[in-house]
PDB file of N, CA and C in Angstrom:
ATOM      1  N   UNK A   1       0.819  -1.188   0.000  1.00  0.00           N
ATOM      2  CA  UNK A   1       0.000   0.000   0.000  1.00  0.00           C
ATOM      3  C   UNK A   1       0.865   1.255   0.000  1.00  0.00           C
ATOM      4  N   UNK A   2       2.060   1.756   0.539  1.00  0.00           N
ATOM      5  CA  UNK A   2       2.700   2.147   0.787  1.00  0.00           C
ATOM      6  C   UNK A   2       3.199   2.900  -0.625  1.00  0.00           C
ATOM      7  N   UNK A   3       4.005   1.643  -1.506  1.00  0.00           N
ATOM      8  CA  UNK A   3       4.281   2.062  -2.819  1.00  0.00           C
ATOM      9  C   UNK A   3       2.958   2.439  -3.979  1.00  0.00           C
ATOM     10  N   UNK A   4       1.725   2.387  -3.533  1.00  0.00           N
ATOM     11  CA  UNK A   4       0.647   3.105  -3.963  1.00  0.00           C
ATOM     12  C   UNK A   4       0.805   4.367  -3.825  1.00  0.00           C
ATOM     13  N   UNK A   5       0.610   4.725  -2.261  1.00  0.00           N
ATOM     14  CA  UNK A   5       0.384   6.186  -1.493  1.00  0.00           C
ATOM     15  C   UNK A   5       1.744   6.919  -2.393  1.00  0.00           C
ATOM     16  N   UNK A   6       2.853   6.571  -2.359  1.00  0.00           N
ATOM     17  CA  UNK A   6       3.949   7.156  -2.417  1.00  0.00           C
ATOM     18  C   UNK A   6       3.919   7.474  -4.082  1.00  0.00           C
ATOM     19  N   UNK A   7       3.092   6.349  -5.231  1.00  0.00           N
ATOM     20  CA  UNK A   7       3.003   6.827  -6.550  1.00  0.00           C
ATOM     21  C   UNK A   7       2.064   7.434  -7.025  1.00  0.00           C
ATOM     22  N   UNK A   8       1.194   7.850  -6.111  1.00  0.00           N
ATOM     23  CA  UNK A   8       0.150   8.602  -6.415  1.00  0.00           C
ATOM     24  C   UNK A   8       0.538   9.920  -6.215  1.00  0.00           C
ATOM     25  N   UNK A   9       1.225  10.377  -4.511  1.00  0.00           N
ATOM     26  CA  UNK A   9       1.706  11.860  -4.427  1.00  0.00           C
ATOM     27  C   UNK A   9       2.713  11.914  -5.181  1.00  0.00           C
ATOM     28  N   UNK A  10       3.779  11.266  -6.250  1.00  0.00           N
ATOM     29  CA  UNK A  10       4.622  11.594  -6.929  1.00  0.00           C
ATOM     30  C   UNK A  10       3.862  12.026  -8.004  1.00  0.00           C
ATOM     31  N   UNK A  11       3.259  11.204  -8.841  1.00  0.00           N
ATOM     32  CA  UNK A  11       2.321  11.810  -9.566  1.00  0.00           C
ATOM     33  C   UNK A  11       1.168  13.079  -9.365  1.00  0.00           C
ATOM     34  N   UNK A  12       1.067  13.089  -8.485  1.00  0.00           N
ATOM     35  CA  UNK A  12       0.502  14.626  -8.440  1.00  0.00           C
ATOM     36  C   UNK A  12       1.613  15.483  -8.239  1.00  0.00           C
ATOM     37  N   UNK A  13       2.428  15.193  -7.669  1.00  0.00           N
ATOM     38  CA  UNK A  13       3.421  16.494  -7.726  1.00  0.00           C
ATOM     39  C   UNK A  13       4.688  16.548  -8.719  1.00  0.00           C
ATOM     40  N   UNK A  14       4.272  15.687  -9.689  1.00  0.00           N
ATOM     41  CA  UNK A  14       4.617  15.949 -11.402  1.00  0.00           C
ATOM     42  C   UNK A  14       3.442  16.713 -11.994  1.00  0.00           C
ATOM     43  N   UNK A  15       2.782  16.656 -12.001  1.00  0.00           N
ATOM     44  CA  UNK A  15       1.355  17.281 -12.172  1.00  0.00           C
ATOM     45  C   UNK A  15       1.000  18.988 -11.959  1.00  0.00           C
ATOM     46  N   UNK A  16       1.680  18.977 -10.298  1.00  0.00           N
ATOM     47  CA  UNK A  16       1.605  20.347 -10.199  1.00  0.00           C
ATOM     48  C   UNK A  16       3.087  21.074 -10.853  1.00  0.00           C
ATOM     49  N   UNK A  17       4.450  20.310 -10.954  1.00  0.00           N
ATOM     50  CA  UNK A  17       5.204  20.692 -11.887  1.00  0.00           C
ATOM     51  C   UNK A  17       4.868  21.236 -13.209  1.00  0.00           C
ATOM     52  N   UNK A  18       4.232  20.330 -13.692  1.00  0.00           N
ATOM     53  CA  UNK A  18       3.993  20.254 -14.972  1.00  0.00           C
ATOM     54  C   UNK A  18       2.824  21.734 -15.220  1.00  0.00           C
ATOM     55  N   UNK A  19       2.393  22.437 -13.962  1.00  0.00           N
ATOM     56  CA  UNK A  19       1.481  23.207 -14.093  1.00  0.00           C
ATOM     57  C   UNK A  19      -0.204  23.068 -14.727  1.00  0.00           C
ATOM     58  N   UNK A  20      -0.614  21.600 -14.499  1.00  0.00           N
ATOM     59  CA  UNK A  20      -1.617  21.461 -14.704  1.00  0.00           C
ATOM     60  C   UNK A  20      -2.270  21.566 -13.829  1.00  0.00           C
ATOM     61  N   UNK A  21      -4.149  22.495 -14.335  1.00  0.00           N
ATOM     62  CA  UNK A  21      -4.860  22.945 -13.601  1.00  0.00           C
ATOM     63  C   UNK A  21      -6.010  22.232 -12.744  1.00  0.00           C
ATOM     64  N   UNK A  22      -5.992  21.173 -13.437  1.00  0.00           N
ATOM     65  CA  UNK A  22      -6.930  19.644 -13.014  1.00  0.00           C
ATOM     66  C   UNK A  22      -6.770  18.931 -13.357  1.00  0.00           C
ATOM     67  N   UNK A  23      -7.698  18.006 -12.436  1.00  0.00           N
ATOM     68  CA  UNK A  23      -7.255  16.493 -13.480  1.00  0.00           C
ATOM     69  C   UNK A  23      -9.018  15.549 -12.487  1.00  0.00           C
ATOM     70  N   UNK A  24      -9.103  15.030 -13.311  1.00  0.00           N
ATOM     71  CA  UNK A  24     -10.201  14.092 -13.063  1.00  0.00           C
ATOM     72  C   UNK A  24     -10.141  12.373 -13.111  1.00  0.00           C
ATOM     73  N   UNK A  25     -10.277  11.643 -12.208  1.00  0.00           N
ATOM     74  CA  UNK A  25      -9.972  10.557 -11.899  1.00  0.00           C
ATOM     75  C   UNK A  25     -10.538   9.637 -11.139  1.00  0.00           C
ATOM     76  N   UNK A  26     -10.677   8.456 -10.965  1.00  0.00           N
ATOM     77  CA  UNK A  26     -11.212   7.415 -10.346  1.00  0.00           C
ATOM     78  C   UNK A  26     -10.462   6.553  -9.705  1.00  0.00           C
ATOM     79  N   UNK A  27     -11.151   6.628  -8.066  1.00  0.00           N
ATOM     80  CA  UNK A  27     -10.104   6.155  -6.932  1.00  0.00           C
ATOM     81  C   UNK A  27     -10.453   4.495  -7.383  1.00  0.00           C
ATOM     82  N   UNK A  28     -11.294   3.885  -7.714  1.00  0.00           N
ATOM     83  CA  UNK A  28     -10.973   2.395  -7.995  1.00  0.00           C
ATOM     84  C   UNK A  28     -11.800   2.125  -9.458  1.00  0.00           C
ATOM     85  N   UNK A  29     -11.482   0.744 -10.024  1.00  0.00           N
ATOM     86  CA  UNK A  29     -11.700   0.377 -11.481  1.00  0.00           C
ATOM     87  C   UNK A  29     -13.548   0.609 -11.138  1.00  0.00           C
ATOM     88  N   UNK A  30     -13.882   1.233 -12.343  1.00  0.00           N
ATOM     89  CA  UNK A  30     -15.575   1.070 -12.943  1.00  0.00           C
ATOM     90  C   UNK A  30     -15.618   1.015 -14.074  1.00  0.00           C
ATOM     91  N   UNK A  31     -16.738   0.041 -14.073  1.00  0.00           N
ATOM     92  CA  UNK A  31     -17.132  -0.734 -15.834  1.00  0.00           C
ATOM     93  C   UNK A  31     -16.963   0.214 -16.651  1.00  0.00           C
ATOM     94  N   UNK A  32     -16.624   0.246 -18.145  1.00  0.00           N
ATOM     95  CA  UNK A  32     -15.944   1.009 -19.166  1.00  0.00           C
ATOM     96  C   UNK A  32     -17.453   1.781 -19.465  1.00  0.00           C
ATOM     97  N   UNK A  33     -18.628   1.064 -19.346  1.00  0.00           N
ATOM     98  CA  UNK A  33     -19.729   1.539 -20.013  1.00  0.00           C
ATOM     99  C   UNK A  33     -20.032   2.569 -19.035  1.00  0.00           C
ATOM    100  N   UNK A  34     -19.997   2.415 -17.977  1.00  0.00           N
ATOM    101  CA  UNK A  34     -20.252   3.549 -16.798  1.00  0.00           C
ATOM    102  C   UNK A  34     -19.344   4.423 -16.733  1.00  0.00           C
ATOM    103  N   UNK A  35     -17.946   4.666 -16.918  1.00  0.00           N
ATOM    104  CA  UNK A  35     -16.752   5.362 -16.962  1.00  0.00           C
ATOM    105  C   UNK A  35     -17.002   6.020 -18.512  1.00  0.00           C
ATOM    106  N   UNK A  36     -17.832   5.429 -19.359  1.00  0.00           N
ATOM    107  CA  UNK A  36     -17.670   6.041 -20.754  1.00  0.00           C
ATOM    108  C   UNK A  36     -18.841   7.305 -20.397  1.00  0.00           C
ATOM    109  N   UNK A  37     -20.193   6.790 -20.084  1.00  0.00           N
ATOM    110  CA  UNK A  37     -21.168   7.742 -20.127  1.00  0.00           C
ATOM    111  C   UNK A  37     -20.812   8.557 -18.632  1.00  0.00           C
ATOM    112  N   UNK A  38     -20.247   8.201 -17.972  1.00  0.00           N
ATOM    113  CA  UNK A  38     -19.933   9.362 -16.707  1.00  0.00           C
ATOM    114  C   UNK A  38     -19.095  10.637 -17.911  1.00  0.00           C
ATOM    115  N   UNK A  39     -18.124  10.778 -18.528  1.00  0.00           N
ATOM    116  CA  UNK A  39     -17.354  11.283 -18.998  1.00  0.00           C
ATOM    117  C   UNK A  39     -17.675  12.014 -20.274  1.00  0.00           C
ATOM    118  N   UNK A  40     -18.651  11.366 -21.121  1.00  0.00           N
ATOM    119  CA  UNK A  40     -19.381  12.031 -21.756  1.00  0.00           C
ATOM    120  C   UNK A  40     -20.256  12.685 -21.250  1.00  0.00           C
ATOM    121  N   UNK A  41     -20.971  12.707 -20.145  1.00  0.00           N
ATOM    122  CA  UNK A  41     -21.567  13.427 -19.387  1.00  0.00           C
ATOM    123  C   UNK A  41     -20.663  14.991 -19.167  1.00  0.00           C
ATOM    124  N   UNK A  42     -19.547  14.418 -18.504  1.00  0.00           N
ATOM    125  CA  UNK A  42     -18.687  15.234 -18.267  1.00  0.00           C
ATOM    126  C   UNK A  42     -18.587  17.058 -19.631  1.00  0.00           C
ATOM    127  N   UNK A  43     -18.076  15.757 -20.331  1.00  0.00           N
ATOM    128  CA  UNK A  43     -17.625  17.091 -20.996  1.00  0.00           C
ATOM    129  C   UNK A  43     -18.613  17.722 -22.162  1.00  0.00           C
ATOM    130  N   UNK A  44     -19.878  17.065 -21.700  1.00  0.00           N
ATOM    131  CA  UNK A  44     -21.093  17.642 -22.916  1.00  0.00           C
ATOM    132  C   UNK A  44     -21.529  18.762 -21.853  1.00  0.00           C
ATOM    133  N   UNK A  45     -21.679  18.883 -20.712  1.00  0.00           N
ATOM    134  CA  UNK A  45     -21.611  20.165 -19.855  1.00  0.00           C
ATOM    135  C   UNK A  45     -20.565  21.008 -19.718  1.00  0.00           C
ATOM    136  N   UNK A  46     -19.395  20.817 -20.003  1.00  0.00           N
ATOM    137  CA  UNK A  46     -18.413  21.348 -20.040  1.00  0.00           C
ATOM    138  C   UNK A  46     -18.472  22.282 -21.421  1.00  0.00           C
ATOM    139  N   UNK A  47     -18.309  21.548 -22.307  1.00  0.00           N
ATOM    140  CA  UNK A  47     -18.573  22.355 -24.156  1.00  0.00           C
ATOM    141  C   UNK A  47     -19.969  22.847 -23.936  1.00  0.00           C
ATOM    142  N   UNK A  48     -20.742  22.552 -23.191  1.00  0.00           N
ATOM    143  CA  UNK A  48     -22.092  23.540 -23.364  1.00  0.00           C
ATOM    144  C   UNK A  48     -21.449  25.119 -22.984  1.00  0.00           C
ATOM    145  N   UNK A  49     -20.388  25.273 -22.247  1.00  0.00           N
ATOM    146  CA  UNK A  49     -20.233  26.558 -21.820  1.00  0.00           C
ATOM    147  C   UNK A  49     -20.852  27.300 -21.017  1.00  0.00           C
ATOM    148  N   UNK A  50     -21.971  26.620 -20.163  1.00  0.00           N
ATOM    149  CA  UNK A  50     -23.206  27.319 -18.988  1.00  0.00           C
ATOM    150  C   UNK A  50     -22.603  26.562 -17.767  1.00  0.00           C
ATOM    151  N   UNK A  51     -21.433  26.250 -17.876  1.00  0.00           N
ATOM    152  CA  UNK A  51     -20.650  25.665 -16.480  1.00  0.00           C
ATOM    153  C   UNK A  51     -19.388  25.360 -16.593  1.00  0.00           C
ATOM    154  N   UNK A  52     -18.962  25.563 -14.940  1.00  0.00           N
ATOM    155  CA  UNK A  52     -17.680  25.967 -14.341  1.00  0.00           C
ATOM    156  C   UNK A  52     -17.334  24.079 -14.460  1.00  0.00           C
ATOM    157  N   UNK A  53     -15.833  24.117 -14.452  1.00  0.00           N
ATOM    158  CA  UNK A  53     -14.913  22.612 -14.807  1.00  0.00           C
ATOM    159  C   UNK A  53     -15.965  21.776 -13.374  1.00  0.00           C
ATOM    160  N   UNK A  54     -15.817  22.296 -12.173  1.00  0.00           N
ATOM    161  CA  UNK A  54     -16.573  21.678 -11.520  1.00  0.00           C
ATOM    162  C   UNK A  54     -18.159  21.726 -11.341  1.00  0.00           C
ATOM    163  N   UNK A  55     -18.746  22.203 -11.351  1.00  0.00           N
ATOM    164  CA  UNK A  55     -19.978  22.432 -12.190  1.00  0.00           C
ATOM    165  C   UNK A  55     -20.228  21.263 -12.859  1.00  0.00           C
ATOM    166  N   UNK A  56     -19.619  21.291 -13.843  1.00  0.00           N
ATOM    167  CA  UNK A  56     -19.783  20.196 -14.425  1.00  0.00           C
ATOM    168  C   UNK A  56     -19.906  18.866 -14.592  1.00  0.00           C
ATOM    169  N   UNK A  57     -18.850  18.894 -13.386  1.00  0.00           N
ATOM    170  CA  UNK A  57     -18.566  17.016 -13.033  1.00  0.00           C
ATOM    171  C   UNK A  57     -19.062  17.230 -12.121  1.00  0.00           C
ATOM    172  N   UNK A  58     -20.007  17.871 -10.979  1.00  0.00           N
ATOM    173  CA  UNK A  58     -21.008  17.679 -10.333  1.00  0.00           C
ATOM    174  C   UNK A  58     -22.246  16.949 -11.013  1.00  0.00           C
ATOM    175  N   UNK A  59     -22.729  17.851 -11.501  1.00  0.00           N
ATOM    176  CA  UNK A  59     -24.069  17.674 -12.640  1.00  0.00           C
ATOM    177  C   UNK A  59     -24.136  15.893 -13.211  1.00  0.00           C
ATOM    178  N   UNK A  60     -22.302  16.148 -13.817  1.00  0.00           N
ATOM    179  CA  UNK A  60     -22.467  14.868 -14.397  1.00  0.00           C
ATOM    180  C   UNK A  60     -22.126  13.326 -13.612  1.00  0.00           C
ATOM    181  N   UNK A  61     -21.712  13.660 -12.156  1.00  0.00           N
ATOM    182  CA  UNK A  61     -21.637  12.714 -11.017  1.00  0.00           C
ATOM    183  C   UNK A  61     -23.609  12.366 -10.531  1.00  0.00           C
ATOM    184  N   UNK A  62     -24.015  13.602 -10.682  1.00  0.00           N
ATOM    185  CA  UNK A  62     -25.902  13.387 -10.340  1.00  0.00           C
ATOM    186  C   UNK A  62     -26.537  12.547 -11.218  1.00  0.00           C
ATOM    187  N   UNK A  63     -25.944  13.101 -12.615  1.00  0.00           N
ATOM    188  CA  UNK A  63     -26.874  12.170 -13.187  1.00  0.00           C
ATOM    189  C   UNK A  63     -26.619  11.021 -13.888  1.00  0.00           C
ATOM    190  N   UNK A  64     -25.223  10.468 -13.712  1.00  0.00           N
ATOM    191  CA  UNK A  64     -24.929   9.344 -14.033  1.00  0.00           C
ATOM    192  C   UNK A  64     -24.832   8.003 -12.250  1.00  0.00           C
ATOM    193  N   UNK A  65     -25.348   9.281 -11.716  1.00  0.00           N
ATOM    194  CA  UNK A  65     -25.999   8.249 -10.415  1.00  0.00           C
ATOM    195  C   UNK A  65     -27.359   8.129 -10.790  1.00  0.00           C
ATOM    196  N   UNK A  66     -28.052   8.569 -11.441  1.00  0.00           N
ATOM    197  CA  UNK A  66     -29.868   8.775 -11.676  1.00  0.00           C
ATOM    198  C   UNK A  66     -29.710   7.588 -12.816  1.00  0.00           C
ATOM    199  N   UNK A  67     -28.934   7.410 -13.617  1.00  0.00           N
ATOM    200  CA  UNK A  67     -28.474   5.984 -14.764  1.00  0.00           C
ATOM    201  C   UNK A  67     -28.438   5.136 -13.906  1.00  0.00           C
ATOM    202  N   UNK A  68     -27.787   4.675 -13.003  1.00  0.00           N
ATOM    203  CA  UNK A  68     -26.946   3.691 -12.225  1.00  0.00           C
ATOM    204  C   UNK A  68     -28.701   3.319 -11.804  1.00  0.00           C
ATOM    205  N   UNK A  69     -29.020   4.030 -10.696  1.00  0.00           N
ATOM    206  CA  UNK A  69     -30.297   4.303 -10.492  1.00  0.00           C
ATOM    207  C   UNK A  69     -31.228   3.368 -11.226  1.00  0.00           C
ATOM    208  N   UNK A  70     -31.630   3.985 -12.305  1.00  0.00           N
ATOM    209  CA  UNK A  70     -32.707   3.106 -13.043  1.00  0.00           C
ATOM    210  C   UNK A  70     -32.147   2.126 -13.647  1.00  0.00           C
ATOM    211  N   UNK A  71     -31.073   1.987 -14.085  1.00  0.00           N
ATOM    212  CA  UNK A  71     -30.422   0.570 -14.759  1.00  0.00           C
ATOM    213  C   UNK A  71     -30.177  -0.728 -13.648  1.00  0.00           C
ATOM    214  N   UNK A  72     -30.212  -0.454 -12.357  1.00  0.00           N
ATOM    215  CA  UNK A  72     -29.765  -1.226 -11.868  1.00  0.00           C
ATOM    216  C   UNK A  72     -30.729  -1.313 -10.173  1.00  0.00           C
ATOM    217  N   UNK A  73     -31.945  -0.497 -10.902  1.00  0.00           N
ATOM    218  CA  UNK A  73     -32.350  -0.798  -8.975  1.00  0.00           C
ATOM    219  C   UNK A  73     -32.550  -0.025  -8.115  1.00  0.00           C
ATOM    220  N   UNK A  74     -31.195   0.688  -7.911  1.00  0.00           N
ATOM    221  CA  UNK A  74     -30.301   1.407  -6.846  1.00  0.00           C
ATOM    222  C   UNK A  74     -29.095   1.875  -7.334  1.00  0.00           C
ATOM    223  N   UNK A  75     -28.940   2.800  -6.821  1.00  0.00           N
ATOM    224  CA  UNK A  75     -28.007   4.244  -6.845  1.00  0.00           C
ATOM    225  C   UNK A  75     -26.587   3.687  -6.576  1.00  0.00           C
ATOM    226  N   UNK A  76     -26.062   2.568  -7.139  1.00  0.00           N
ATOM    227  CA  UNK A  76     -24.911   1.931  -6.353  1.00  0.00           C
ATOM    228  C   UNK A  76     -23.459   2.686  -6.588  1.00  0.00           C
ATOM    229  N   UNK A  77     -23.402   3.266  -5.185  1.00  0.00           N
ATOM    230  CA  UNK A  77     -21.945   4.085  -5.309  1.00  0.00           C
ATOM    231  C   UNK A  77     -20.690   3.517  -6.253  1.00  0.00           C
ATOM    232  N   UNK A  78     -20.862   2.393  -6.354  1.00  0.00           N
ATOM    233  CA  UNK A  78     -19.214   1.634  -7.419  1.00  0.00           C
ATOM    234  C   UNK A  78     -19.844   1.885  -8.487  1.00  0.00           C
ATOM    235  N   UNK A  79     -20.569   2.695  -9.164  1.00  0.00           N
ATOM    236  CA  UNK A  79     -21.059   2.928 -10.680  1.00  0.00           C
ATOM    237  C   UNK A  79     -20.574   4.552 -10.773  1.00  0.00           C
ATOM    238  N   UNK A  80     -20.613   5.273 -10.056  1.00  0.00           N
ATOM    239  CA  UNK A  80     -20.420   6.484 -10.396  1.00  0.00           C
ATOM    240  C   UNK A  80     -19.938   7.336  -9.125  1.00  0.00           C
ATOM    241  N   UNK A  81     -19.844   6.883  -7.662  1.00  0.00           N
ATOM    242  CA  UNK A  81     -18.706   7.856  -6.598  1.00  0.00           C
ATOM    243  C   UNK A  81     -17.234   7.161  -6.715  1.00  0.00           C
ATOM    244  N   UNK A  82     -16.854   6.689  -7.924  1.00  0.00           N
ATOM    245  CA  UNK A  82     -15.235   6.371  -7.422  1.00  0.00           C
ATOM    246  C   UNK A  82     -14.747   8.402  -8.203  1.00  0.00           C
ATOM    247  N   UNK A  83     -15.520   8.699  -8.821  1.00  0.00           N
ATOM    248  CA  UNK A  83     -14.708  10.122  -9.722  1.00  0.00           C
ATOM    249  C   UNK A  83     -14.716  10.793  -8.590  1.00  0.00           C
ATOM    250  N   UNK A  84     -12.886  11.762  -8.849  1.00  0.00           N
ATOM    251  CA  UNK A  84     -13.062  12.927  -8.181  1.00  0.00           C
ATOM    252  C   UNK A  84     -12.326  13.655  -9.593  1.00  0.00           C
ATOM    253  N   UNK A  85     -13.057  14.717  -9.304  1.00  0.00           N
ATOM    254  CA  UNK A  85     -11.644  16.027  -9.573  1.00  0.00           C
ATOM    255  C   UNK A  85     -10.621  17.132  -8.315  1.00  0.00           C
ATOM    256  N   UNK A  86      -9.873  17.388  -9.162  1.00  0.00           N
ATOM    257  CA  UNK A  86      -8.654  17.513  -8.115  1.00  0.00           C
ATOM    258  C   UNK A  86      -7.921  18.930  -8.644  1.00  0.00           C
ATOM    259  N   UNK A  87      -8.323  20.282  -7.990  1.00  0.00           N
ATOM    260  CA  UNK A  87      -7.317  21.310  -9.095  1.00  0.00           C
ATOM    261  C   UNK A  87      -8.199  22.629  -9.481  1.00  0.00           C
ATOM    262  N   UNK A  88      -8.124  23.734  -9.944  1.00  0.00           N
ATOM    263  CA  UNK A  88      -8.857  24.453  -9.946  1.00  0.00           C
ATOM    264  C   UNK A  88     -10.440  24.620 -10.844  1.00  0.00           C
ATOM    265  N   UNK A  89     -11.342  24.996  -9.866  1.00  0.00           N
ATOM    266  CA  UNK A  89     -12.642  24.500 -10.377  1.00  0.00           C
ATOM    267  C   UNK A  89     -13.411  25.293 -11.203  1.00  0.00           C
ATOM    268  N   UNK A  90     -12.838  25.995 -11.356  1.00  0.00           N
ATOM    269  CA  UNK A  90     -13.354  27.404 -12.568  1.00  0.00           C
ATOM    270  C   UNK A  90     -13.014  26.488 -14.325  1.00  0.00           C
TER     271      UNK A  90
END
């Protein structure tokens, strides 16, 4: 676990080297079909231009829990709370 923790803060702090302003990511593996429409979610609010980087991946964390939701029952957090973003939210 250790050499996890330790390649993850290296990688972010190549990241903030590198001067990037965000980054968006998933703390454990989710199905490609759920990771695809979370992300298209993502950035079809994003190119709409009526919302902020976070804004956006809010919106699109709600309603690809409201998918999860009716596809499956229940709102099951391993379909759509592993995303975070990380970095400035404008």
């Amino acid at each position: 676990m250790l050499s996890q923790e330790k390649g993850f803060t290296d990688f972010v702090g190549h990241l903030c080297r590198q001067e990037q302003k965000a980054l968006s990511m998933s703390l454990w593996n989710v199905p490609d079909r759920e990771t695809k429409e979370f992300m298209m979610l993502f950035y079809q609010n994003l190119l709409s231009g009526k919302m902020s980087k976070i804004q956006a991946f809010r919106n699109a964390a709600l309603k690809q829990k409201d998918v999860v939701k009716q596809r499956y029952g229940e709102a099951y957090p391993h379909y759509w709370a592993a995303f975070v973003f990380l970095g400035e939210p404008g």
